[in-house]
PDB file of N, CA and C in Angstrom:
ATOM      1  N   UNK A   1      -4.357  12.343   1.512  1.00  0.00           N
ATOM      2  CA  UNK A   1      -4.800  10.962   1.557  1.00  0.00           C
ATOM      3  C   UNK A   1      -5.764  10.718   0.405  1.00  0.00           C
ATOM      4  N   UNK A   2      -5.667   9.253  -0.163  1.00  0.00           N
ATOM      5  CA  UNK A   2      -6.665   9.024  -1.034  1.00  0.00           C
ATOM      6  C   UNK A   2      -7.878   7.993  -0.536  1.00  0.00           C
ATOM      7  N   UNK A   3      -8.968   8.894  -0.932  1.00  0.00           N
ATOM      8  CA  UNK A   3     -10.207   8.430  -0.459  1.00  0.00           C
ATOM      9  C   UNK A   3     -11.036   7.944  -1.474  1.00  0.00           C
ATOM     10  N   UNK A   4     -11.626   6.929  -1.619  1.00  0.00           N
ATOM     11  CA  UNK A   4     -12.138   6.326  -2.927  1.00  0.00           C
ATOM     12  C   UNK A   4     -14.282   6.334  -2.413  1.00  0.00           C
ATOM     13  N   UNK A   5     -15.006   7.206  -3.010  1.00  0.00           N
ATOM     14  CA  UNK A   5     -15.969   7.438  -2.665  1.00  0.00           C
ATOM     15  C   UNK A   5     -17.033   6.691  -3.392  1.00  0.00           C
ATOM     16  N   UNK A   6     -18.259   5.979  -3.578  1.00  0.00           N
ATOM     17  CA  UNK A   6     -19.001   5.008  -4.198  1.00  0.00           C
ATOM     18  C   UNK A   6     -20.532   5.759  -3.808  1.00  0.00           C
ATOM     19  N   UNK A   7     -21.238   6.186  -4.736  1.00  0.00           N
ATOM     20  CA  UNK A   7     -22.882   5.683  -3.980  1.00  0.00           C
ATOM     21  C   UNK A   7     -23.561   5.366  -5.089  1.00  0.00           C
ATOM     22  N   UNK A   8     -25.051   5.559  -4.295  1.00  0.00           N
ATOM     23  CA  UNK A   8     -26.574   4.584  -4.898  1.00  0.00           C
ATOM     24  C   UNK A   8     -27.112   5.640  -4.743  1.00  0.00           C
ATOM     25  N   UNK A   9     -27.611   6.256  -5.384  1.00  0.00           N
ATOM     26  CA  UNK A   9     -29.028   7.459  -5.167  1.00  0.00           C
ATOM     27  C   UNK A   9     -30.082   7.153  -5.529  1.00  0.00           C
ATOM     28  N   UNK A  10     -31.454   6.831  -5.153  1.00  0.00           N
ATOM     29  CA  UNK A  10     -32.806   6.132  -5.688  1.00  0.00           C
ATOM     30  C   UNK A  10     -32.740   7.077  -7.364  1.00  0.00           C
ATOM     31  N   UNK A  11     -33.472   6.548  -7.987  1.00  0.00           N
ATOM     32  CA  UNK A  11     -34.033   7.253  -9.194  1.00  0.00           C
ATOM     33  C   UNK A  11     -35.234   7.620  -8.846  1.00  0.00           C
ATOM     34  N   UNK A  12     -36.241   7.870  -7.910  1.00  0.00           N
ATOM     35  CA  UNK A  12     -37.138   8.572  -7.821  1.00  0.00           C
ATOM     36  C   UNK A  12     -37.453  10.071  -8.488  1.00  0.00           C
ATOM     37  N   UNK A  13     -38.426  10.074  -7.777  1.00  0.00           N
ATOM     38  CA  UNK A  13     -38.944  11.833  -8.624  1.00  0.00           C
ATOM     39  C   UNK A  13     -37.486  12.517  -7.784  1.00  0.00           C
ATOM     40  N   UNK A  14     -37.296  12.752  -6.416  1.00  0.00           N
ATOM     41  CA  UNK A  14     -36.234  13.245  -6.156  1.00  0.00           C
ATOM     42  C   UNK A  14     -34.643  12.744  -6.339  1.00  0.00           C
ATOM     43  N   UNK A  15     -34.540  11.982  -6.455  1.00  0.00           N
ATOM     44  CA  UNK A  15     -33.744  11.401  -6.565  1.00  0.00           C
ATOM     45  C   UNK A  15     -32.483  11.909  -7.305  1.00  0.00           C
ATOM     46  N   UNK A  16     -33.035  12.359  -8.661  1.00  0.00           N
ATOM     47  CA  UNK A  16     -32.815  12.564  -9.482  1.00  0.00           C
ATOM     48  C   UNK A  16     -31.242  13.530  -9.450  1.00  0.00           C
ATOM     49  N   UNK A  17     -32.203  14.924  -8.903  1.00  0.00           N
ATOM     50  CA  UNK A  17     -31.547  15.889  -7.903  1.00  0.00           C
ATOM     51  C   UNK A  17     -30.725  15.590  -7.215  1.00  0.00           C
ATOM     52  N   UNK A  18     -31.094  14.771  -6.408  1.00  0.00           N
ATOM     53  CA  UNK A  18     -29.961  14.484  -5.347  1.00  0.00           C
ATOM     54  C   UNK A  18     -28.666  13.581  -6.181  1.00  0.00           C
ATOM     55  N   UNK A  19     -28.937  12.742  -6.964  1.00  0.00           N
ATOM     56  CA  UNK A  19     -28.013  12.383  -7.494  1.00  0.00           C
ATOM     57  C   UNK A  19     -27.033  13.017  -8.564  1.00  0.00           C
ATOM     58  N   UNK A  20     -27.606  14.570  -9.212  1.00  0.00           N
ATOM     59  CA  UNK A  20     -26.767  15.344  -9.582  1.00  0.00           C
ATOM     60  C   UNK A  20     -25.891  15.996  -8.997  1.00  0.00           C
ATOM     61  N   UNK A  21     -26.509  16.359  -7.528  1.00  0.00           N
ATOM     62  CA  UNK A  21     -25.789  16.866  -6.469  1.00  0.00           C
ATOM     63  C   UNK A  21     -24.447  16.236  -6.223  1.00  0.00           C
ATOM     64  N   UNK A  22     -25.158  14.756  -5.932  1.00  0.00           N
ATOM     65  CA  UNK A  22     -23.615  14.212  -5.215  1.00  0.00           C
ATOM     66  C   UNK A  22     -22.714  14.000  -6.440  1.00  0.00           C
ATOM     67  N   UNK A  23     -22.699  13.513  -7.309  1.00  0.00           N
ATOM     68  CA  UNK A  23     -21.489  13.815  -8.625  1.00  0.00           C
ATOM     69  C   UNK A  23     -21.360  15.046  -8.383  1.00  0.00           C
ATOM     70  N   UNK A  24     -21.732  16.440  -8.829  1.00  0.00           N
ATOM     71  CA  UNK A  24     -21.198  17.687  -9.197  1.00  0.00           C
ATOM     72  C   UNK A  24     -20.456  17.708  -7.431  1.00  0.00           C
ATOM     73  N   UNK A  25     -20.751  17.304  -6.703  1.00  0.00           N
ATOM     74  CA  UNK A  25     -19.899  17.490  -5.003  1.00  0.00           C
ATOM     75  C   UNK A  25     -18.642  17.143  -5.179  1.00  0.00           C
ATOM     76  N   UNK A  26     -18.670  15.587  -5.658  1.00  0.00           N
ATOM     77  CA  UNK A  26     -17.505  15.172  -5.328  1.00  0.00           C
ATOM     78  C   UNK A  26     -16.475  15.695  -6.926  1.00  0.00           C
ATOM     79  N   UNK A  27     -17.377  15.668  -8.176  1.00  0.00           N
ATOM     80  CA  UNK A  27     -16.171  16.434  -9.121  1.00  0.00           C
ATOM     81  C   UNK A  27     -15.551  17.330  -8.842  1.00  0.00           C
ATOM     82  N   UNK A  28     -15.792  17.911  -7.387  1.00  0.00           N
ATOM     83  CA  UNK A  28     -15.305  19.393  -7.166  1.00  0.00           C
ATOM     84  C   UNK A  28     -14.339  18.753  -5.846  1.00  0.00           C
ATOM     85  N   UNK A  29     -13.716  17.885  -5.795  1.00  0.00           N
ATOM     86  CA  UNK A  29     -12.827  17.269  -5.172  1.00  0.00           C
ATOM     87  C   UNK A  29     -11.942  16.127  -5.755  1.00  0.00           C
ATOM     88  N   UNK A  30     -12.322  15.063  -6.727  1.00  0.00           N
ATOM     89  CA  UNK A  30     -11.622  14.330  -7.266  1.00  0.00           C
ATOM     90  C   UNK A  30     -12.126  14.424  -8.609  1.00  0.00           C
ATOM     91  N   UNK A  31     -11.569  12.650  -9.311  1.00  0.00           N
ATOM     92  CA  UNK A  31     -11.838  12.665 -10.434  1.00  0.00           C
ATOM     93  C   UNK A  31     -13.181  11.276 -10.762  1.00  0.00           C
ATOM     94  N   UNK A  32     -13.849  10.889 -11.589  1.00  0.00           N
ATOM     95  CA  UNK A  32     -14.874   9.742 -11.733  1.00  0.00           C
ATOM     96  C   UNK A  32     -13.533   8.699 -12.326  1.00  0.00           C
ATOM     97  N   UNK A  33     -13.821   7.395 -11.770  1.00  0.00           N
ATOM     98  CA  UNK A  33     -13.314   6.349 -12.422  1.00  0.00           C
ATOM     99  C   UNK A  33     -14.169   5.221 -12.821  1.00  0.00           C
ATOM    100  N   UNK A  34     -15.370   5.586 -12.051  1.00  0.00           N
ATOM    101  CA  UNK A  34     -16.126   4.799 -12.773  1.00  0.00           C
ATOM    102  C   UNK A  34     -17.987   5.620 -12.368  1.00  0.00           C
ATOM    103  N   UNK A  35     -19.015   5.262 -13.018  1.00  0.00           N
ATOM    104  CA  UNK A  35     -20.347   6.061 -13.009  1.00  0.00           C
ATOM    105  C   UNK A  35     -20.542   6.445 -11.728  1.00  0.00           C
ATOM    106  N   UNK A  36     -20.046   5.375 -10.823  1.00  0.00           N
ATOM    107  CA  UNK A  36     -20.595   6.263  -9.457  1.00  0.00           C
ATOM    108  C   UNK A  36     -19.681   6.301  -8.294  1.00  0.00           C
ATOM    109  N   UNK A  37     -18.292   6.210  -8.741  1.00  0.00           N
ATOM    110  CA  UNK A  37     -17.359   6.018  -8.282  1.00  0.00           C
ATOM    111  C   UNK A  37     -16.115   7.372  -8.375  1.00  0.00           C
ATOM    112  N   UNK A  38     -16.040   7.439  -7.223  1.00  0.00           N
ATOM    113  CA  UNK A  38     -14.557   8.630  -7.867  1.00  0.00           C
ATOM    114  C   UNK A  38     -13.826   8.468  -6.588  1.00  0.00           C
ATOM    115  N   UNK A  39     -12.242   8.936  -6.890  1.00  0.00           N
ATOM    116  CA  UNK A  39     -11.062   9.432  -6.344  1.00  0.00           C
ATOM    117  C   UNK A  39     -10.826  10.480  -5.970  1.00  0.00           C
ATOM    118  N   UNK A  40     -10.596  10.811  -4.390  1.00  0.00           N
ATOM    119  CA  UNK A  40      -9.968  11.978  -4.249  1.00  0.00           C
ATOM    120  C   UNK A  40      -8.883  12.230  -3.577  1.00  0.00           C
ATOM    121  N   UNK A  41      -8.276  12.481  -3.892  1.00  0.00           N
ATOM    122  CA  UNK A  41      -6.494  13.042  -2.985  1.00  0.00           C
ATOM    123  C   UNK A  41      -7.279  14.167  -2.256  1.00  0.00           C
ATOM    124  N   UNK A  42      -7.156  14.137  -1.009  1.00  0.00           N
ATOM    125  CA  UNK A  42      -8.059  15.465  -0.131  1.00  0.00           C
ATOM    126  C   UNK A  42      -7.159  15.399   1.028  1.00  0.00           C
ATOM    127  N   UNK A  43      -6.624  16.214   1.423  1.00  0.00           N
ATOM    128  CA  UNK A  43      -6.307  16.672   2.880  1.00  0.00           C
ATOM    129  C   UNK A  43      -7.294  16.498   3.819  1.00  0.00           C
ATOM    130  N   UNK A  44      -7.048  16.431   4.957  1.00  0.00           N
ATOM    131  CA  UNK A  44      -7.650  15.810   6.169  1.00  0.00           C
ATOM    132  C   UNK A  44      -9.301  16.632   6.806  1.00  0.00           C
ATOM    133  N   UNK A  45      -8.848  18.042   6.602  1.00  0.00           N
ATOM    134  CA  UNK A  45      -9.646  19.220   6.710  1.00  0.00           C
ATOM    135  C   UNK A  45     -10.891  18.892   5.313  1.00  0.00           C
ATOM    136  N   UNK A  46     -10.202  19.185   4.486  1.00  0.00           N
ATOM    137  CA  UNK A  46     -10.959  18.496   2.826  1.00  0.00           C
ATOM    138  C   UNK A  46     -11.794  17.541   2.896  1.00  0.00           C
ATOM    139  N   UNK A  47     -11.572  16.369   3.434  1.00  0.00           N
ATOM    140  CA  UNK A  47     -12.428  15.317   3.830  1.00  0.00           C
ATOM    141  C   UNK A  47     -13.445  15.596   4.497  1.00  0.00           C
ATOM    142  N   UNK A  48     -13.306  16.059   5.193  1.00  0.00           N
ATOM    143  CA  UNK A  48     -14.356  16.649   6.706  1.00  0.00           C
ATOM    144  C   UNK A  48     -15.334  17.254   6.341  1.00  0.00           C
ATOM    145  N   UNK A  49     -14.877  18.440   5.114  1.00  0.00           N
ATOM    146  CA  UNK A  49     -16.141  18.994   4.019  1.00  0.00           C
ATOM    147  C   UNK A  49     -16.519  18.707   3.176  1.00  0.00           C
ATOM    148  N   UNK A  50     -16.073  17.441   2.664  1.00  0.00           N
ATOM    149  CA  UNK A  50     -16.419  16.622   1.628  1.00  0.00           C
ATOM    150  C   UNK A  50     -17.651  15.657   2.536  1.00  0.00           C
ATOM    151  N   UNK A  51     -17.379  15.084   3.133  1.00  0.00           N
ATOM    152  CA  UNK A  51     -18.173  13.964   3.423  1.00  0.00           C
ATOM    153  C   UNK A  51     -19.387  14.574   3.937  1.00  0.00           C
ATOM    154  N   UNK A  52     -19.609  15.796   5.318  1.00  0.00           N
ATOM    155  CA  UNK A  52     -20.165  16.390   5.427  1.00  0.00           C
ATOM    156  C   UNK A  52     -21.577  17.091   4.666  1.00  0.00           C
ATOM    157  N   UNK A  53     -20.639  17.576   3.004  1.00  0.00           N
ATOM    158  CA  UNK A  53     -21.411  17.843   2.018  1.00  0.00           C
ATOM    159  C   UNK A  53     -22.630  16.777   1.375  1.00  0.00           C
ATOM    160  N   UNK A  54     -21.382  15.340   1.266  1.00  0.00           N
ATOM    161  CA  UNK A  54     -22.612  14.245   0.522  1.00  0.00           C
ATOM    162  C   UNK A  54     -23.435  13.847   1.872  1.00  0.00           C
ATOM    163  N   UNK A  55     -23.168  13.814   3.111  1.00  0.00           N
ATOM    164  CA  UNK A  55     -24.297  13.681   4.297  1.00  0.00           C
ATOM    165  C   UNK A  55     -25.706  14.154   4.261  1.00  0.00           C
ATOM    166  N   UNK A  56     -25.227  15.542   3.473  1.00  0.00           N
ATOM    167  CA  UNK A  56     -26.580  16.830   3.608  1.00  0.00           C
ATOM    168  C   UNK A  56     -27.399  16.180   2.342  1.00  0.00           C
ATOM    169  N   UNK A  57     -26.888  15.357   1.184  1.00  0.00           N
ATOM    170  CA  UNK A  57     -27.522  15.992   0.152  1.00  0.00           C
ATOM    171  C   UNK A  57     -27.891  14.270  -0.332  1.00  0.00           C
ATOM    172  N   UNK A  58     -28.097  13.438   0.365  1.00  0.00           N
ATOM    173  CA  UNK A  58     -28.634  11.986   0.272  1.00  0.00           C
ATOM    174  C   UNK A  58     -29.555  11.965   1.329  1.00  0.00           C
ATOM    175  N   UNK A  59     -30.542  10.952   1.211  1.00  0.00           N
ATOM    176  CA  UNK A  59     -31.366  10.753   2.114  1.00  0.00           C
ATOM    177  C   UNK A  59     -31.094   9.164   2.305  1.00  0.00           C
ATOM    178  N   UNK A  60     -30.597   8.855   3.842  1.00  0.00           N
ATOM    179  CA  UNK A  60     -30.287   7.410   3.898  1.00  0.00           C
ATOM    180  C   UNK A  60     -31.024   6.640   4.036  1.00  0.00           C
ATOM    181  N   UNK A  61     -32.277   6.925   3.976  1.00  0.00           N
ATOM    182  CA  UNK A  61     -33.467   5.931   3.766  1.00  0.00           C
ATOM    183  C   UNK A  61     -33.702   4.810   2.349  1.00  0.00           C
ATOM    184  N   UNK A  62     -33.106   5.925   1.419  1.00  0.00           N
ATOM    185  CA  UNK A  62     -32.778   5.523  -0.012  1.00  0.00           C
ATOM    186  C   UNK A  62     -31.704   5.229  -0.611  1.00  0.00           C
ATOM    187  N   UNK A  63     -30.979   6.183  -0.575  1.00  0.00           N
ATOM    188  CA  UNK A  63     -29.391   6.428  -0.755  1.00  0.00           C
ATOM    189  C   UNK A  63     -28.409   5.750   0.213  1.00  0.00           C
ATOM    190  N   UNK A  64     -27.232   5.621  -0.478  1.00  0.00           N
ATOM    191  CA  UNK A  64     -26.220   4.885   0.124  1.00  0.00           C
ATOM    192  C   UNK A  64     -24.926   5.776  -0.058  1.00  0.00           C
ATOM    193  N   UNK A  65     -23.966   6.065   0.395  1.00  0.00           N
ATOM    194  CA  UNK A  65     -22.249   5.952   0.382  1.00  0.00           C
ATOM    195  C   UNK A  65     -21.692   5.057   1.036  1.00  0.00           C
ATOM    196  N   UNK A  66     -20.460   4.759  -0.033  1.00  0.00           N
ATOM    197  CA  UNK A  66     -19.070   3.938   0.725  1.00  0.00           C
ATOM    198  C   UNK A  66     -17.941   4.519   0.843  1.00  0.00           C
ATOM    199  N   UNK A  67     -17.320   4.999   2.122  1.00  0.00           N
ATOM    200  CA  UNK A  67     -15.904   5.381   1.922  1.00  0.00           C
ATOM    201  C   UNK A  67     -14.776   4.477   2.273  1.00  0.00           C
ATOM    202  N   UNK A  68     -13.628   4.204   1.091  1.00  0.00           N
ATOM    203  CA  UNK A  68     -12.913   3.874   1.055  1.00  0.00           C
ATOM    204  C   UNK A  68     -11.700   4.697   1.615  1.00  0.00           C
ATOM    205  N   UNK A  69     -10.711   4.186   2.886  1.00  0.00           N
ATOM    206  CA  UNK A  69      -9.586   5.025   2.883  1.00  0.00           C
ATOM    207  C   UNK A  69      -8.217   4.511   2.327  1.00  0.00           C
ATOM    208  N   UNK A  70      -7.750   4.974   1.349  1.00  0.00           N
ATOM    209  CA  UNK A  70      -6.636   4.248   0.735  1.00  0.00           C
ATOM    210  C   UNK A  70      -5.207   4.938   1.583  1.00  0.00           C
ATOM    211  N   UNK A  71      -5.090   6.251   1.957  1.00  0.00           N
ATOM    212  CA  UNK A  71      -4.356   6.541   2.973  1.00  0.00           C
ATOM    213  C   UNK A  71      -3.269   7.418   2.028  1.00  0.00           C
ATOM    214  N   UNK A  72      -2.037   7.391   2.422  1.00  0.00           N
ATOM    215  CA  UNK A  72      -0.915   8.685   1.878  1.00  0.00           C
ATOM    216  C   UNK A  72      -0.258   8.133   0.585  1.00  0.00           C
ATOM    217  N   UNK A  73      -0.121   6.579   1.105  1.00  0.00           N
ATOM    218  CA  UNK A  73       0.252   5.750   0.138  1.00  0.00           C
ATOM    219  C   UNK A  73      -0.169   4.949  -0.865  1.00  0.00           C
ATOM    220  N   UNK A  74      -1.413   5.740  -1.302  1.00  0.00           N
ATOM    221  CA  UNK A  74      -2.286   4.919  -1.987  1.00  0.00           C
ATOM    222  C   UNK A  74      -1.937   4.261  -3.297  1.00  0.00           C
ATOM    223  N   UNK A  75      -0.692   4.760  -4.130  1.00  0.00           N
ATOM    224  CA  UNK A  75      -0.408   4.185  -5.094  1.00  0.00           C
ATOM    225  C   UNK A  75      -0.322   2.827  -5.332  1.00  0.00           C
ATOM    226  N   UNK A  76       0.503   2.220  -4.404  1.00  0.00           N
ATOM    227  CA  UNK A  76       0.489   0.855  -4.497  1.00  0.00           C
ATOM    228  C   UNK A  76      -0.353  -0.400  -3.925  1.00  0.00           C
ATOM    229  N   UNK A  77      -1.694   0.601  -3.558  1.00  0.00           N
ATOM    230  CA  UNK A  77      -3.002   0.180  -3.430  1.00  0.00           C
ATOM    231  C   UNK A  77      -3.510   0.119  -4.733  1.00  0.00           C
ATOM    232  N   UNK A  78      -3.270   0.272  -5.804  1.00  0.00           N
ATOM    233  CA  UNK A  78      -4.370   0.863  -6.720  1.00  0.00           C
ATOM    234  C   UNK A  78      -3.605   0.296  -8.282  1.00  0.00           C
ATOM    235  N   UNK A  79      -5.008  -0.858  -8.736  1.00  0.00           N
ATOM    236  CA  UNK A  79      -4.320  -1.732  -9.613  1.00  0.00           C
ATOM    237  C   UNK A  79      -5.026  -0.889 -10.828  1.00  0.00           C
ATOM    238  N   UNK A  80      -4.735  -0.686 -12.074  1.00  0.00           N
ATOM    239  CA  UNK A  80      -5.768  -0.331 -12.788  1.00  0.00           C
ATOM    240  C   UNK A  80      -5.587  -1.189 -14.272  1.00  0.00           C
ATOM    241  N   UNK A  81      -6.335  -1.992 -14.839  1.00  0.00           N
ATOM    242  CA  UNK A  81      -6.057  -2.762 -16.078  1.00  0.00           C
ATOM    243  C   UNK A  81      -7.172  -2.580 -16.998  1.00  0.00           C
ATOM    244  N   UNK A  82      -7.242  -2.281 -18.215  1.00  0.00           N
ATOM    245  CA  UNK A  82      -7.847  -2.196 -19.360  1.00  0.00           C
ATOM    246  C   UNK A  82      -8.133  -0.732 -19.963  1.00  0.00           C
ATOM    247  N   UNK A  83      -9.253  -0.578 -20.614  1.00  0.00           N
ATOM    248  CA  UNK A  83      -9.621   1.277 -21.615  1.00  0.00           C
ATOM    249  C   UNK A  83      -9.313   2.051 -20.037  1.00  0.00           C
ATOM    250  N   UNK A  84      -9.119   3.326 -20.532  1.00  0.00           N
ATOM    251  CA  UNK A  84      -9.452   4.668 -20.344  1.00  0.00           C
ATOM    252  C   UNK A  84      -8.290   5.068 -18.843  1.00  0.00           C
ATOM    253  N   UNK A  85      -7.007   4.728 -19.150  1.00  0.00           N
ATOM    254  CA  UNK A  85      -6.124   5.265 -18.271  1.00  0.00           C
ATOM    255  C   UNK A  85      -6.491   6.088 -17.341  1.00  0.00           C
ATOM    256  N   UNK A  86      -6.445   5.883 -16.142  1.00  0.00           N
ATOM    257  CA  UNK A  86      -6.945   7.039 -15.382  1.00  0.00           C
ATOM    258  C   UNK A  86      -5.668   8.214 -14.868  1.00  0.00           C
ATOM    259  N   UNK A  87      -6.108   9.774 -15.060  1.00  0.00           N
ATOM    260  CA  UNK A  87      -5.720  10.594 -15.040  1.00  0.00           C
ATOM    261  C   UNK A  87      -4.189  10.638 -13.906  1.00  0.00           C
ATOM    262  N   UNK A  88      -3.169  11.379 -13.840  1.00  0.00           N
ATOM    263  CA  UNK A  88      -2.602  11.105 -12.501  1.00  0.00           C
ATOM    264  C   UNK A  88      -3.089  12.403 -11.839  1.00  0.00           C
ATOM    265  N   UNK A  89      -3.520  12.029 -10.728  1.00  0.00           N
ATOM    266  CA  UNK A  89      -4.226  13.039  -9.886  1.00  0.00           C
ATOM    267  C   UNK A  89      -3.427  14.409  -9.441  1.00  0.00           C
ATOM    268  N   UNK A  90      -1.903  14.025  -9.513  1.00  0.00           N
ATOM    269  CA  UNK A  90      -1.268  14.967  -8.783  1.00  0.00           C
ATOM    270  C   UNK A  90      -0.456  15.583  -9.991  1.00  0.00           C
ATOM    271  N   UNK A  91      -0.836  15.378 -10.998  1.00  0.00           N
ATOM    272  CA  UNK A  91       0.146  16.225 -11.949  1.00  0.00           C
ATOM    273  C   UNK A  91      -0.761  17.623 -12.334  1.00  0.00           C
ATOM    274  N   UNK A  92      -0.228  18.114 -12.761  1.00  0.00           N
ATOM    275  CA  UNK A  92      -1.138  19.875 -13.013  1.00  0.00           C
ATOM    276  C   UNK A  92      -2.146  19.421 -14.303  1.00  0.00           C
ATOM    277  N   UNK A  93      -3.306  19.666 -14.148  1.00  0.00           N
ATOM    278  CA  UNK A  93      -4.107  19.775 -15.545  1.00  0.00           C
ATOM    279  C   UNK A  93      -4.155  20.782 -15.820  1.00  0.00           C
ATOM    280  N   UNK A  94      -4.240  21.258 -17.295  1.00  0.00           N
ATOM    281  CA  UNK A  94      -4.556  22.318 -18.259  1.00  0.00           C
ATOM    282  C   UNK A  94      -6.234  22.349 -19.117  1.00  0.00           C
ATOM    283  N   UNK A  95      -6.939  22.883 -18.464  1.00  0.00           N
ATOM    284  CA  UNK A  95      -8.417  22.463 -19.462  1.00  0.00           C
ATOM    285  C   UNK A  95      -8.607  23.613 -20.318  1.00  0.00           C
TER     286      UNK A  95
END
């Protein structure tokens, strides 16, 4: 399923941290499409430790997430127009 993930992390003294956290979390599940925005194709189990993970590492006093569920069929959910083509998630990368 594709899950489209969004947050706000304060810029505080901690903040900072925590907001490296949650990018390096979720790069290790999808891809960024936009600064605080990313995509992930995740299996059901996947999700569960994904979301789990950004739970631990925001403080909701400050911080925010949005989860989007786009579902199995997300392609024809998903308009994309102007720079920087976004990647296709399911083809093999080579880095």
């Amino acid at each position: 399923m594709m899950m489209l993930v969004s947050y706000d992390v304060a810029r505080d003294e901690k903040g900072e941290k925590r907001l490296r956290r949650v990018a390096k979390t979720l790069e290790n599940y999808g891809q960024r499409v936009q600064y605080s925005v990313f995509e992930c194709l995740v299996e059901s189990a996947q999700w569960v430790e994904l979301k789990a993970k950004l739970l631990k590492e925001i403080n909701p006093e400050y911080d925010s997430l949005r989860f989007y569920s786009l579902g199995a069929n997300w392609e024809r959910k998903v308009e994309h127009i102007g720079q920087k083509k976004p990647l296709n998630v399911q083809d093999v990368l080579i880095f």
